[in-house]
Protein backbone atom coordinates (compact mmCIF):
# COMPACT_ATOMS: atom_id res chain seq x y z
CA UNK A 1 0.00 0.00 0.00
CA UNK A 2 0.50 3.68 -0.58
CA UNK A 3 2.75 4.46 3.19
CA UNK A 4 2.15 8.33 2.45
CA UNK A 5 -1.13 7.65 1.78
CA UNK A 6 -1.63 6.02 4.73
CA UNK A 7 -0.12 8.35 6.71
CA UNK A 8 -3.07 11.19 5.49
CA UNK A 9 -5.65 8.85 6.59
CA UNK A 10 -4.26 8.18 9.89
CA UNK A 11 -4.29 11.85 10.64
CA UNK A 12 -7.60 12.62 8.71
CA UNK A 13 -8.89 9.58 11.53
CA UNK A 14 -7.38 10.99 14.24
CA UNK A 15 -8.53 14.76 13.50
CA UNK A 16 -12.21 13.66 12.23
CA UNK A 17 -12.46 11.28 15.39
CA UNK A 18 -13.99 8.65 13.05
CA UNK A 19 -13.62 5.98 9.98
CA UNK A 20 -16.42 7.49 8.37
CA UNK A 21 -15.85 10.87 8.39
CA UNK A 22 -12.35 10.54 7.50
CA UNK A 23 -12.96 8.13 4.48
CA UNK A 24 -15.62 10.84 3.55
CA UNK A 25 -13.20 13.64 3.62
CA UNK A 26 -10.48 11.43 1.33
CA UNK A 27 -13.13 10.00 -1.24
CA UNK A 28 -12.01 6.46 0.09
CA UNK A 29 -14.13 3.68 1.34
CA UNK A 30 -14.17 2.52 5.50
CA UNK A 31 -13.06 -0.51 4.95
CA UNK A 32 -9.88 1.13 3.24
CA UNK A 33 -9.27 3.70 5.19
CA UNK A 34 -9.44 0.44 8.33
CA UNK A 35 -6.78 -1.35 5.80
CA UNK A 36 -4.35 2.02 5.73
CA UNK A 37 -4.20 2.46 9.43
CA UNK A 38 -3.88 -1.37 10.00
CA UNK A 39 -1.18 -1.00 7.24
CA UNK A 40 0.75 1.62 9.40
CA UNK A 41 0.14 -0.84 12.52
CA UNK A 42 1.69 -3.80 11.04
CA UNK A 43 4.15 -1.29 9.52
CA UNK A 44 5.39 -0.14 12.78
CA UNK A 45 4.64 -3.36 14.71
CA UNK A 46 2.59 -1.42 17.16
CA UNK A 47 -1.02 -0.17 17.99
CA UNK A 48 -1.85 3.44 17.33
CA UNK A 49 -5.42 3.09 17.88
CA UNK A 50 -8.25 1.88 20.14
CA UNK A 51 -11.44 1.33 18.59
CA UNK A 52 -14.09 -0.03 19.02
CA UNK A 53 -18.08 0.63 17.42
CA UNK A 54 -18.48 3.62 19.74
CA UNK A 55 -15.51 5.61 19.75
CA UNK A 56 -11.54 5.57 18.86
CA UNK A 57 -8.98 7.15 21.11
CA UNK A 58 -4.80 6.93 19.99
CA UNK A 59 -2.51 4.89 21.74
CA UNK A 60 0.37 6.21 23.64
CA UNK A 61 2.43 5.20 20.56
CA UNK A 62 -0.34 6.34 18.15
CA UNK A 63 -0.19 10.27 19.80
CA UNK A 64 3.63 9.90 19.44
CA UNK A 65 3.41 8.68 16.09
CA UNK A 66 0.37 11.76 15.16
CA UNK A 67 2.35 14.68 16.20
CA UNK A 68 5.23 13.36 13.95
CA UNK A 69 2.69 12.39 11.19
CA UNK A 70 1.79 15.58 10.90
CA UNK A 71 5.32 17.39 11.04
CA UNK A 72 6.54 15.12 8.35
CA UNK A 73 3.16 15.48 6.00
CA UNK A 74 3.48 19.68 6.79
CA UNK A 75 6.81 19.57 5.78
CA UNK A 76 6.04 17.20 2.51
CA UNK A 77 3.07 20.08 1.44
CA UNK A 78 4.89 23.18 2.16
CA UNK A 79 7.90 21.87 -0.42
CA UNK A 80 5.33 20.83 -2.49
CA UNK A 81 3.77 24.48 -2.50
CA UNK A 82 7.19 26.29 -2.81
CA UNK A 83 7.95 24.05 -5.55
CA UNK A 84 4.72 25.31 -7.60
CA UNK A 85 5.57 28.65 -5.99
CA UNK A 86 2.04 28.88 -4.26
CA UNK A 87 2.18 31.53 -1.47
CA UNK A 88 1.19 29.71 1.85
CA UNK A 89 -1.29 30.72 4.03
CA UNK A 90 -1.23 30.56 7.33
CA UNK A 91 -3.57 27.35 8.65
CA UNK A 92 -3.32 24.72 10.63
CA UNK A 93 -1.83 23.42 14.38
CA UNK A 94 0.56 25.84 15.62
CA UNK A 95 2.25 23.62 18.40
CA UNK A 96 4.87 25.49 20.41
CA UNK A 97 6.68 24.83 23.47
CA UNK A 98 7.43 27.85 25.59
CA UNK A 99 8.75 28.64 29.42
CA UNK A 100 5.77 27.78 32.61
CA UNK A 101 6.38 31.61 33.31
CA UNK A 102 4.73 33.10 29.61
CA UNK A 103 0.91 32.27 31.88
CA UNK A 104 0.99 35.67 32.44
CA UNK A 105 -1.02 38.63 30.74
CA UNK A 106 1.57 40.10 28.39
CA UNK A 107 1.63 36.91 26.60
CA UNK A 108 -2.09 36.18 27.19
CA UNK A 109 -2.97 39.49 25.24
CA UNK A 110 -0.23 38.84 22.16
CA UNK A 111 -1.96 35.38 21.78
CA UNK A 112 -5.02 37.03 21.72
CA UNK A 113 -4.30 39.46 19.39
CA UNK A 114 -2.31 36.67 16.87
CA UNK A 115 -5.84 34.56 16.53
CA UNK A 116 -7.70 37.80 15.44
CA UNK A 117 -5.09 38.35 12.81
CA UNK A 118 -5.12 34.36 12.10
CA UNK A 119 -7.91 32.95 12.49
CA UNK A 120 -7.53 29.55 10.83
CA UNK A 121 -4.50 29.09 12.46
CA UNK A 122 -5.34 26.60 15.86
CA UNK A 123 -2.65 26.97 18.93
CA UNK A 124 -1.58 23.99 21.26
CA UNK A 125 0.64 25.60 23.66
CA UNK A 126 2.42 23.74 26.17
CA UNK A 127 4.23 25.01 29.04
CA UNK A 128 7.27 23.48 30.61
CA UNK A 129 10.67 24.57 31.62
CA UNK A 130 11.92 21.22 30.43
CA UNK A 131 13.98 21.38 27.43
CA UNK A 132 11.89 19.18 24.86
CA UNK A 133 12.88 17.48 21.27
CA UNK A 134 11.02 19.57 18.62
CA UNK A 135 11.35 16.54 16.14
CA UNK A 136 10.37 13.60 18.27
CA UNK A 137 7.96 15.39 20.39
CA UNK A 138 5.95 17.26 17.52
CA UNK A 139 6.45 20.67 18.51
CA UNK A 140 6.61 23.40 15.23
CA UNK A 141 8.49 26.21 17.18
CA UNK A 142 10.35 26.43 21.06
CA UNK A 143 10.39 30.06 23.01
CA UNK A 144 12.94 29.62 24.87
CA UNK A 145 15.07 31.67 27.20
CA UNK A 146 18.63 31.10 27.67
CA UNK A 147 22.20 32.68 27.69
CA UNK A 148 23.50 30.45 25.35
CA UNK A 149 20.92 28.35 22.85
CA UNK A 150 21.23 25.03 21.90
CA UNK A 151 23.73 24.74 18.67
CA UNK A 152 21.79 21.98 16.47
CA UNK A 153 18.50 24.50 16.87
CA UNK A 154 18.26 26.92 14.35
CA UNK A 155 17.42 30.24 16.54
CA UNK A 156 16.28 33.93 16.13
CA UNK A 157 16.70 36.16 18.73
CA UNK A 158 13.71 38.01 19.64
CA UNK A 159 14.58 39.93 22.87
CA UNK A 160 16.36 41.16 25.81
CA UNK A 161 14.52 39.51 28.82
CA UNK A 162 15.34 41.15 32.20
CA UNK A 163 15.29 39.73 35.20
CA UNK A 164 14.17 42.47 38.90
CA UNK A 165 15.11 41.54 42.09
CA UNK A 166 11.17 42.13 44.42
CA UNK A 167 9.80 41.78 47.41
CA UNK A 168 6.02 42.35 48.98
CA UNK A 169 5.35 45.38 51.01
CA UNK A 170 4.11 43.09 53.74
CA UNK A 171 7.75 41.60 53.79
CA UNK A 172 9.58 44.55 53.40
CA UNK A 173 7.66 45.90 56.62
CA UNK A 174 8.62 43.74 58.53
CA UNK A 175 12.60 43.22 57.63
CA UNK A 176 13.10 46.62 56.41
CA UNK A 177 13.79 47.53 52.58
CA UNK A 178 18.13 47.14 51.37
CA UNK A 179 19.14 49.70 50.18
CA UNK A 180 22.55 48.33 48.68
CA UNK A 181 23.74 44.26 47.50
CA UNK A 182 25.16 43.71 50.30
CA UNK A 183 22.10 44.58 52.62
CA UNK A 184 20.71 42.41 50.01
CA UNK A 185 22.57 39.48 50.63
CA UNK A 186 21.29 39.31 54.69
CA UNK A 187 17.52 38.91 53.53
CA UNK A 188 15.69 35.50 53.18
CA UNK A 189 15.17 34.32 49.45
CA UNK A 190 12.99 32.34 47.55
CA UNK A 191 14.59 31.16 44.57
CA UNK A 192 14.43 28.56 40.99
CA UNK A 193 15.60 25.27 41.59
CA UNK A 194 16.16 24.79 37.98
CA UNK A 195 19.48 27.66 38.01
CA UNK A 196 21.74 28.75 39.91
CA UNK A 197 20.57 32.48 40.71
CA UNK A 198 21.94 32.23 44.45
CA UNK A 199 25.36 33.89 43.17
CA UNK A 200 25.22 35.98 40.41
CA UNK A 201 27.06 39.03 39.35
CA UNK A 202 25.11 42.65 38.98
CA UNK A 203 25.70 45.88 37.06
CA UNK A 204 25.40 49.20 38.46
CA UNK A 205 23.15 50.86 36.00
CA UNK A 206 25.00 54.19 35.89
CA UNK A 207 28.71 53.30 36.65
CA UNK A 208 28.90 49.95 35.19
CA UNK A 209 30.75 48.40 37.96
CA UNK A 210 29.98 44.71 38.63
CA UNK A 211 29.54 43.35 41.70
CA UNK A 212 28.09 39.90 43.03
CA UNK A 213 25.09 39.43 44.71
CA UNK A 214 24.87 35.97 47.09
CA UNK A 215 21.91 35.10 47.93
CA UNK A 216 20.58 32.21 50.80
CA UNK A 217 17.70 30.41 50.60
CA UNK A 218 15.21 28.00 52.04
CA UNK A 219 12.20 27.77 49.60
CA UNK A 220 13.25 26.67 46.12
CA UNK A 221 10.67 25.43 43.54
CA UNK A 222 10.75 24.52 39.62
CA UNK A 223 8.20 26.95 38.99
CA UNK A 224 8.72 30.62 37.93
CA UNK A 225 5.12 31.48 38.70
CA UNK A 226 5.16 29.73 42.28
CA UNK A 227 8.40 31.60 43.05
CA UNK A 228 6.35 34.90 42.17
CA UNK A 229 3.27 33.90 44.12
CA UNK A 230 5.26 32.98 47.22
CA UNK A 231 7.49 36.24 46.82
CA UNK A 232 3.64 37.96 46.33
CA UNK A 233 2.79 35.96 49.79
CA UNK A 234 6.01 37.36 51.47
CA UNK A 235 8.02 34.68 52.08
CA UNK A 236 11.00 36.37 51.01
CA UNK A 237 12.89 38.32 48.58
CA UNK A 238 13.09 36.85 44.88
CA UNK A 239 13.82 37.05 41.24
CA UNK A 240 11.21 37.65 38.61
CA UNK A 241 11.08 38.24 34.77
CA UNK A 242 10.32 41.89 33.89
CA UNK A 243 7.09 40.49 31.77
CA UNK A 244 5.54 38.28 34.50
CA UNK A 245 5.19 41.85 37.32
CA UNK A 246 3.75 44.48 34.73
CA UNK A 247 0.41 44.43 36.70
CA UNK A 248 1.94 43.86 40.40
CA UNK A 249 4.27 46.22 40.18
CA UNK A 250 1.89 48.43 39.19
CA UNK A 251 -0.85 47.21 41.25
CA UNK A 252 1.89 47.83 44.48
CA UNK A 253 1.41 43.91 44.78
CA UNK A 254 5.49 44.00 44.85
CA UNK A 255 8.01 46.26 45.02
CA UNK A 256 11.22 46.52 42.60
CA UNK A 257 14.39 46.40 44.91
CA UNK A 258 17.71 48.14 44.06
CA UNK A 259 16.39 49.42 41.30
CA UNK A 260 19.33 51.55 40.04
CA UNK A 261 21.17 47.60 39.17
CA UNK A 262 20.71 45.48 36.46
CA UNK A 263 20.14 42.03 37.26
CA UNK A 264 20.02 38.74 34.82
CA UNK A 265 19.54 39.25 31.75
CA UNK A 266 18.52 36.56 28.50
CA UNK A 267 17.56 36.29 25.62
CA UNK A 268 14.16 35.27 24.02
CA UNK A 269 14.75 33.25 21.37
CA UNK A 270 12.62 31.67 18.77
CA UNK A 271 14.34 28.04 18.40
CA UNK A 272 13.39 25.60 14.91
CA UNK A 273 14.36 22.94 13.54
CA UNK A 274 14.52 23.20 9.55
CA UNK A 275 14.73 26.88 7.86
CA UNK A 276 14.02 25.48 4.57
CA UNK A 277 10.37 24.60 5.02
CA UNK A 278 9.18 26.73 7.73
CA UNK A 279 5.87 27.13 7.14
CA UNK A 280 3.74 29.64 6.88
CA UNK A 281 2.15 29.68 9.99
CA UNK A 282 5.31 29.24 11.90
CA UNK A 283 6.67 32.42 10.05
CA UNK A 284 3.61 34.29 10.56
CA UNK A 285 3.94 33.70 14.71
CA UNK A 286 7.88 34.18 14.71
CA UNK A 287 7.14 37.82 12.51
CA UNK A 288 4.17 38.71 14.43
CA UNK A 289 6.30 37.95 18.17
CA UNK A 290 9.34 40.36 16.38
CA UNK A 291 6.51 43.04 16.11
CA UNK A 292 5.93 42.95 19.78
CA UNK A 293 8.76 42.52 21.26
CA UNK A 294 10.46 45.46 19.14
CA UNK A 295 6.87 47.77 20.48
CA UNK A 296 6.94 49.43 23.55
CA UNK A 297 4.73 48.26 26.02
């Protein structure tokens, strides 16, 4: 049997959530769309399916195998469209990987805004701070946020993200507000467990002279967002990105310590895989993200 072939009817099954519908859509019979995905099955020498005359849910294998499906079959009709020089539209699943921390309202809004302008485009965003294979995990496009990005990923950067050193009034009350690093350095912490950001050296903002700040702590967590909401909650003294406090700094929910320093800083990149066929909705989220990023807020 026709493999690529089979391939579209798997994912035509798996999107339409049925035999029917997804024989329908191709112009095929059931029974040959059955014989495709069985064909892929026997292929592989695993199950992607579970079916039965009610309802059909993929395997673990079979969601594995989908997301890469579909990457391979996008990739296949975008060099197929370049090659009859067809412009692209944007359409399709977006699927994107990005940092726990962009659940905040900056981002919220920019995603909002990017489905007015694209409408057929569909977003499945997932949010980890794991670093995750783009290939073998399906994903079209990683934000990530690093010093250094990972050299077989093709990257763009996108911006500057800053890091503030805050606090909550109701802490600051009650151990007083530092006024220099070294004041700094006597105050509890709360703190990433996934860096190092107990030791890290600052920038005066106006003399340039570097210094290091050393921090202790004895709340760490793998979340970005819980360090925020326990800093919020007083717990201690903390380190948040610039994007996630628009609202609670402005809200007096925290306060920006030593304000006249420059903390960490990274980069926002936008990390892919193949710059041949990126497609179009890929490019049309990448451009869009420039535009913000380069806007004031």
């Amino acid at each position: 049997m026709d493999t690529l072939f089979s391939l579209k009817v798997f994912r035509q099954v798996v999107e339409k959530g049925s035999f029917t519908r997804a024989a329908e859509h191709l112009g095929i019979s059931n029974a040959m769309a059955s014989k495709h995905v069985s064909h892929l099955e026997n292929t592989l020498q695993a199950k992607l399916l579970h079916r039965n005359s009610r309802n059909l849910h993929l395997t673990e294998t079979g969601e594995a195998y989908y997301r890469q499906c579909c990457h391979a079959l996008e990739t296949l009709e975008t060099a197929a469209q370049k090659a009859a020089g067809v412009t692209e539209k944007p359409q399709g699943i977006l699927r994107i990987t990005m940092p726990q921390w962009f659940a905040n309202p900056r981002i919220s809004r920019w995603i909002s805004e990017y489905k007015q302008l694209y409408p057929e485009v569909s977003l499945d965003l997932v949010l980890t701070n794991r670093r995750t294979d783009l290939i073998a995990e399906g994903f079209d496009l990683a934000l990530r946020v690093s010093r250094v990005p990972h050299p077989s990923l093709i990257v763009k950067p996108l911006a500057d993200i800053e890091f503030l050193l805050l606090a909550s009034p109701d802490y600051l009350r009650r151990n007083g507000v530092p006024q220099t690093p070294e004041e700094a350095a006597q105050h509890t912490a709360v703190l990433p467990s996934y860096t190092d950001m107990s030791r890290i050296e600052i920038q005066h903002k106006s003399s340039g002279e570097r210094s290091l700040l050393e921090l202790t702590s004895t709340i760490h967590s793998d979340s970005t967002l819980m360090v925020g909401s326990l800093i919020r909650a007083g717990c201690g003294i903390g380190f948040q990105p610039e994007w996630c406090v628009d609202e609670d700094l402005t809200t007096g929910k925290v306060v920006s310590l030593l304000p006249e320093y420059r903390f960490v800083t990274s980069k926002l990149y936008a990390a892919y895989v193949d710059r041949a066929f990126l497609s179009a909705k890929v490019r049309s989220f990448i451009d869009f993200l420039s535009g913000k990023v380069e806007m004031p807020v």
